[in-house]
N, C-alpha and C. Protein backbone atom coordinates (compact mmCIF):
# COMPACT_ATOMS: atom_id res chain seq x y z
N UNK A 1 -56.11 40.10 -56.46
CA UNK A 1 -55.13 39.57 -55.54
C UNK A 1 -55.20 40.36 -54.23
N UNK A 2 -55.28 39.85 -53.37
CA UNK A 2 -55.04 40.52 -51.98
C UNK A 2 -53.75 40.60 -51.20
N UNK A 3 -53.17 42.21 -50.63
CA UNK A 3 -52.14 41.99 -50.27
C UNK A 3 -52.43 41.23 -48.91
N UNK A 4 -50.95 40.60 -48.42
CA UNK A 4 -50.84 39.91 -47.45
C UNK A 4 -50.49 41.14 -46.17
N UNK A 5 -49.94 41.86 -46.37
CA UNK A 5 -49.64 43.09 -45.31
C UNK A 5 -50.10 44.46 -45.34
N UNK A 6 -51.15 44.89 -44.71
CA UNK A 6 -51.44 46.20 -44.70
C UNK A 6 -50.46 47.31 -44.86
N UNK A 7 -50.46 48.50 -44.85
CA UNK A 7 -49.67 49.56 -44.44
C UNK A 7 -49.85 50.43 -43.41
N UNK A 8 -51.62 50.09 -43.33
CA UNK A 8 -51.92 50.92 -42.17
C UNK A 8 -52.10 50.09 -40.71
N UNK A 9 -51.70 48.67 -40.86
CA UNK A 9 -51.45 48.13 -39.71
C UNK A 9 -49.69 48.84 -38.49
N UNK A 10 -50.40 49.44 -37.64
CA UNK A 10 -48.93 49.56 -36.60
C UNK A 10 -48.05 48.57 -36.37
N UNK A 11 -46.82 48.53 -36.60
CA UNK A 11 -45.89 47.32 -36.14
C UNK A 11 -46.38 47.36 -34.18
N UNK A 12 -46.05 46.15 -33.69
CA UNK A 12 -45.84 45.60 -32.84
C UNK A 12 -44.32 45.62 -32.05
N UNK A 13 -43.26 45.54 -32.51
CA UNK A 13 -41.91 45.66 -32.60
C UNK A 13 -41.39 45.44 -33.89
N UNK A 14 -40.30 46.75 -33.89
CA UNK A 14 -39.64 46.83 -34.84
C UNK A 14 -38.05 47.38 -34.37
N UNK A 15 -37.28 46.51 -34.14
CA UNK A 15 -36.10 47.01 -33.21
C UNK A 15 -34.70 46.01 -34.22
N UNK A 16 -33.74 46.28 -33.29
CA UNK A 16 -32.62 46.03 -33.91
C UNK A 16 -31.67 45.65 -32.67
N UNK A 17 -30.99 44.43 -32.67
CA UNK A 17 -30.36 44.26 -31.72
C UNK A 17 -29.26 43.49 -31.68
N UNK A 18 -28.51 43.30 -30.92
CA UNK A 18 -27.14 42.33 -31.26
C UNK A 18 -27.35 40.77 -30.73
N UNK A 19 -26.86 39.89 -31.33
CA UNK A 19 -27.01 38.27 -30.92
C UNK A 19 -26.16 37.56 -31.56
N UNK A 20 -25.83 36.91 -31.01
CA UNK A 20 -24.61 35.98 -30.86
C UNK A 20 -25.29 34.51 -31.39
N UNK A 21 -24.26 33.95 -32.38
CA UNK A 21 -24.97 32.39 -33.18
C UNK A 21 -23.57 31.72 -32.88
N UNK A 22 -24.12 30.44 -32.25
CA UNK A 22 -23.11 29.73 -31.88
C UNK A 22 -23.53 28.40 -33.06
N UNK A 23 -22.33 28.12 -33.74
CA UNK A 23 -22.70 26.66 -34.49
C UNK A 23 -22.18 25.39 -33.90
N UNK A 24 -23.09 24.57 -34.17
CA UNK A 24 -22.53 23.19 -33.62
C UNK A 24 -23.13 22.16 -34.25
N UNK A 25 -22.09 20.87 -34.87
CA UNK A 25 -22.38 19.87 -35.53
C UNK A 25 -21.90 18.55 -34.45
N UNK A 26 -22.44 17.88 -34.61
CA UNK A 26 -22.39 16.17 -33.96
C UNK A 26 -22.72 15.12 -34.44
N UNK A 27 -22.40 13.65 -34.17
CA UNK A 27 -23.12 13.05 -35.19
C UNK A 27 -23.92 12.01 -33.61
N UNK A 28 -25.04 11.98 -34.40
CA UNK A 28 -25.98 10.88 -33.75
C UNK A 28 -25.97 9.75 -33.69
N UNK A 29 -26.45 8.69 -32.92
CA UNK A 29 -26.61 6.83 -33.78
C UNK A 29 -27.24 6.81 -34.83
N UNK A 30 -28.23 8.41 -34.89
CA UNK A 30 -28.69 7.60 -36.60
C UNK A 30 -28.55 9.00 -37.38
N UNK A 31 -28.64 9.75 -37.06
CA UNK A 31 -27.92 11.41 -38.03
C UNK A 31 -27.27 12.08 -37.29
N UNK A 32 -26.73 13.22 -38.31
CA UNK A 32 -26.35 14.16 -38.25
C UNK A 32 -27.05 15.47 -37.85
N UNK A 33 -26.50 15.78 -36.63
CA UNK A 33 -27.03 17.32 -36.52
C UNK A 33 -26.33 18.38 -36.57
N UNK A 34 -26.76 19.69 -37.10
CA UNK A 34 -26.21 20.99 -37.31
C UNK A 34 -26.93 21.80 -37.12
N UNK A 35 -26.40 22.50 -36.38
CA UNK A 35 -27.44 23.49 -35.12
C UNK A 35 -26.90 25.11 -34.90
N UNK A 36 -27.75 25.79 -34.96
CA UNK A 36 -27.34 26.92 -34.97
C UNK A 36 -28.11 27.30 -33.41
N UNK A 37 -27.19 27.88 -32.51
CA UNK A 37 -27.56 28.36 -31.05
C UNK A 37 -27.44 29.95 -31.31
N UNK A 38 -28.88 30.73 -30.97
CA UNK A 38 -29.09 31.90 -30.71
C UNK A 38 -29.11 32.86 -29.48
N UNK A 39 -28.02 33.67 -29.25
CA UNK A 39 -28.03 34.24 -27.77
C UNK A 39 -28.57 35.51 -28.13
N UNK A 40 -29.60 36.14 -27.53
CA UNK A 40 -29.85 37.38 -27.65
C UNK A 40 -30.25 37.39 -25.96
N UNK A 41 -30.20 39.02 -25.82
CA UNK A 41 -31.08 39.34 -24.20
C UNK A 41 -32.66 39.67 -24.16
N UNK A 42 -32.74 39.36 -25.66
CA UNK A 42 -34.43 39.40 -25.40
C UNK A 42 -35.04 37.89 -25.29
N UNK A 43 -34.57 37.38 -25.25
CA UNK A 43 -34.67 35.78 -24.74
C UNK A 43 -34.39 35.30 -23.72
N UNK A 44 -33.86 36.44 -22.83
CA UNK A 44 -33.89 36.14 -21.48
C UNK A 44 -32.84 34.94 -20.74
N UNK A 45 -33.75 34.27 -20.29
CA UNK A 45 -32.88 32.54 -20.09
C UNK A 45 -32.61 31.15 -21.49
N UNK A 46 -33.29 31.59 -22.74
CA UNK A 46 -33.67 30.92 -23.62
C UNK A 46 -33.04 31.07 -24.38
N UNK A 47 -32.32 30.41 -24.96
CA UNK A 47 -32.26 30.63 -26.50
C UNK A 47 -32.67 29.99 -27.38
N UNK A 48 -32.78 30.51 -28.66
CA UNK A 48 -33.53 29.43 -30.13
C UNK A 48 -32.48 28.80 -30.68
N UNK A 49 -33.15 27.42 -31.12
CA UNK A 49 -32.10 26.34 -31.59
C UNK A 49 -32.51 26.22 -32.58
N UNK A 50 -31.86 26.49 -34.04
CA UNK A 50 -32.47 26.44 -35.61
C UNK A 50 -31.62 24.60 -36.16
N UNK A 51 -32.38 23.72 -36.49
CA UNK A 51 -32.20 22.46 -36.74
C UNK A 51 -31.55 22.68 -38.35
N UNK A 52 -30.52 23.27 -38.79
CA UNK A 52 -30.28 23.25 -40.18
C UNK A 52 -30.53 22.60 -41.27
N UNK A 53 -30.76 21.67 -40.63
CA UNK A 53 -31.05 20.19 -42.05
C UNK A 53 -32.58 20.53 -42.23
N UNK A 54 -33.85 20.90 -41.41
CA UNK A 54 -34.68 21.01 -41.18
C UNK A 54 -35.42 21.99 -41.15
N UNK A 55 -34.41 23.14 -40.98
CA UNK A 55 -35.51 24.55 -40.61
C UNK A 55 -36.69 24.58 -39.57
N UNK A 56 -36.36 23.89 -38.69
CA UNK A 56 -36.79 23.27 -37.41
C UNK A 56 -36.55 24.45 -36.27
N UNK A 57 -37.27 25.01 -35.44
CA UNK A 57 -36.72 24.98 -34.33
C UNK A 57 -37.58 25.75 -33.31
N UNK A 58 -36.94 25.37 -31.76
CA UNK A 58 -37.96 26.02 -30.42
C UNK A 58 -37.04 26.90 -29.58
N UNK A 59 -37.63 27.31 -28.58
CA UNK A 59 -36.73 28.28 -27.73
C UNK A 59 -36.72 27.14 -26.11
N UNK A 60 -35.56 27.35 -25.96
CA UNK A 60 -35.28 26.14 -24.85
C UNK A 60 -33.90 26.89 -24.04
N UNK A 61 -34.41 26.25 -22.68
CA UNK A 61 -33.26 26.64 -21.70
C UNK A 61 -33.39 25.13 -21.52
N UNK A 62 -31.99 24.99 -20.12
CA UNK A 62 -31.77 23.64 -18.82
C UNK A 62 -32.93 22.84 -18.51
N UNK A 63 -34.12 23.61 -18.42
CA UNK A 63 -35.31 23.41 -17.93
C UNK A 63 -36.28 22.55 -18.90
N UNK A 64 -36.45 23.58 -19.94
CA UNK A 64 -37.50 23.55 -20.82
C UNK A 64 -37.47 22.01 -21.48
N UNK A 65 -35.39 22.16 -21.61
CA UNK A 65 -35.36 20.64 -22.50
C UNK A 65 -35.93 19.88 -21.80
N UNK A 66 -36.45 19.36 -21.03
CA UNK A 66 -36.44 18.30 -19.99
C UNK A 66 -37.96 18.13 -20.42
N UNK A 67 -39.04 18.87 -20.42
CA UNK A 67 -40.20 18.83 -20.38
C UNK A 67 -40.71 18.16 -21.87
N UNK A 68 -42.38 17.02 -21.37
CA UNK A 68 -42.52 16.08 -22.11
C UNK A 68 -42.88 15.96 -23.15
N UNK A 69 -41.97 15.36 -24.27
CA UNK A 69 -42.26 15.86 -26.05
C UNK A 69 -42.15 17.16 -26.68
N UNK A 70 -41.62 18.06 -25.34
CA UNK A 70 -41.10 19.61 -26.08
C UNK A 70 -40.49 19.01 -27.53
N UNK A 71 -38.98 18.48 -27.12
CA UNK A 71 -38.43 18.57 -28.33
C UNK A 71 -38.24 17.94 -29.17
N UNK A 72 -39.00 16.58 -29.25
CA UNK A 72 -39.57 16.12 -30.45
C UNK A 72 -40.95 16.57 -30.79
N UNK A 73 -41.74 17.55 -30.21
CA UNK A 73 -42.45 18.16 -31.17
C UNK A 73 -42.03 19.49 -32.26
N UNK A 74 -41.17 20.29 -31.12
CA UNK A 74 -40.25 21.19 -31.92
C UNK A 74 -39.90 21.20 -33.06
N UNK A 75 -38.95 20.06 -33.22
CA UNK A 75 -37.89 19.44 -33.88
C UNK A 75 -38.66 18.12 -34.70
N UNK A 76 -39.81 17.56 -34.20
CA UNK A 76 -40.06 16.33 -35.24
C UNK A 76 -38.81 15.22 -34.82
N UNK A 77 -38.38 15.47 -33.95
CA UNK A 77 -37.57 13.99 -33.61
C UNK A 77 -37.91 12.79 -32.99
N UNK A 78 -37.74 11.84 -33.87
CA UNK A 78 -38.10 10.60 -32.91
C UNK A 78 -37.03 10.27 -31.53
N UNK A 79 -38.36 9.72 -30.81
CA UNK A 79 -37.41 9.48 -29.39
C UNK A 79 -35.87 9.14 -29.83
N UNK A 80 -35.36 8.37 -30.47
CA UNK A 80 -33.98 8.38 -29.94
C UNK A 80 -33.18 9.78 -30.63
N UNK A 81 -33.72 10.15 -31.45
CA UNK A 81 -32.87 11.78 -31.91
C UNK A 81 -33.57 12.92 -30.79
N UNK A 82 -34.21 12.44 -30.30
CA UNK A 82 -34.47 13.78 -29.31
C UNK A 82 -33.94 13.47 -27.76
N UNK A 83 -33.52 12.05 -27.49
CA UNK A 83 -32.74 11.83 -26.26
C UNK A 83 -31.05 11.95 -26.66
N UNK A 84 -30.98 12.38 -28.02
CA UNK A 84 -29.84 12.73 -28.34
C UNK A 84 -29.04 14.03 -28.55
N UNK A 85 -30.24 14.69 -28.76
CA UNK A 85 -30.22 16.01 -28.71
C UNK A 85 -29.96 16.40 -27.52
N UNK A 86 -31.17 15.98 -26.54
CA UNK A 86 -31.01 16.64 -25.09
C UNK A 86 -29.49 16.12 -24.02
N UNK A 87 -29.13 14.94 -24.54
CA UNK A 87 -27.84 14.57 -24.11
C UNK A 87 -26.70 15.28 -24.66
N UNK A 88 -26.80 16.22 -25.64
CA UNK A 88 -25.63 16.42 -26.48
C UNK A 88 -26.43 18.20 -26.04
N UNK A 89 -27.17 18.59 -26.15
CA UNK A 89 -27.78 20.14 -25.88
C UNK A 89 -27.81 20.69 -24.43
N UNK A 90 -28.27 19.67 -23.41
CA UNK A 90 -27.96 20.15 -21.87
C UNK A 90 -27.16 20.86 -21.49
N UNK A 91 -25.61 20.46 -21.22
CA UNK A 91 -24.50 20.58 -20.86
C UNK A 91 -24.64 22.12 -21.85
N UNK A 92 -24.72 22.46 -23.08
CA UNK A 92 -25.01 24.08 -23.59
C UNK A 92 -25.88 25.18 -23.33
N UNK A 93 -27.28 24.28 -22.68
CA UNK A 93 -28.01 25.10 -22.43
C UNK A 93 -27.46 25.61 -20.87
N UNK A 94 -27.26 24.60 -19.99
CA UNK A 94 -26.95 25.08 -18.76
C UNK A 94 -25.30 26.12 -18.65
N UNK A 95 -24.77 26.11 -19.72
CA UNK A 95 -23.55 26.91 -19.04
C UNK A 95 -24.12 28.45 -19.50
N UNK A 96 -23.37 29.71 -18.74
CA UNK A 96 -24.01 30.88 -18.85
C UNK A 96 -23.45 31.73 -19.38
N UNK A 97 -22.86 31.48 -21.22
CA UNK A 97 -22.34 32.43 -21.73
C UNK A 97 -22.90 32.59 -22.52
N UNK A 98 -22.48 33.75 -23.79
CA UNK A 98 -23.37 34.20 -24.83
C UNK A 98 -22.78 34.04 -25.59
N UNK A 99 -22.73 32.69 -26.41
CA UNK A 99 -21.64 32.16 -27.34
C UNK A 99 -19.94 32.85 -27.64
């Protein structure tokens, strides 16, 4: 059997830090979403959006959502769950708090 992790490999980062999870449920025209929003400051302008039903998820600001098939490739959403998302996710990504 081979291990999967060395010992004598150096970590890369190994840190500890505080972040803020904002939850949020909605319902769609055709599902349900439940979403977990990640604020940390090592993400800068971004935060990660974990798709709960799915174990899904990308790092997205105001911006990012906008750009073409980000988040139905992310997420695996078909166009109308991902123009639903970004209609219902915008308005969160653009305001500037940390849950």
């Amino acid at each position: 059997m081979v291990a999967m992790f060395s010992e004598d490999l150096p970590y890369i980062i190994d840190r500890s830090e505080e972040a803020n999870i904002h939850f949020v449920s909605f319902k769609g025209s055709m599902d349900r979403f439940d979403l977990a929003i990640i604020y940390s400051p090592s993400f800068q302008n971004e935060k990660v959006i974990l798709d709960l039903h799915t174990n899904k998820y990308g790092t997205l600001n105001h911006q990012t959502i906008d750009e073409e098939n980000m988040v139905e490739h992310a997420f695996q959403y078909n166009p109308i769950e991902a123009d639903e998302f970004r209609k219902f996710m915008k308005p969160i990504l653009t305001e500037n708090k940390q849950a």
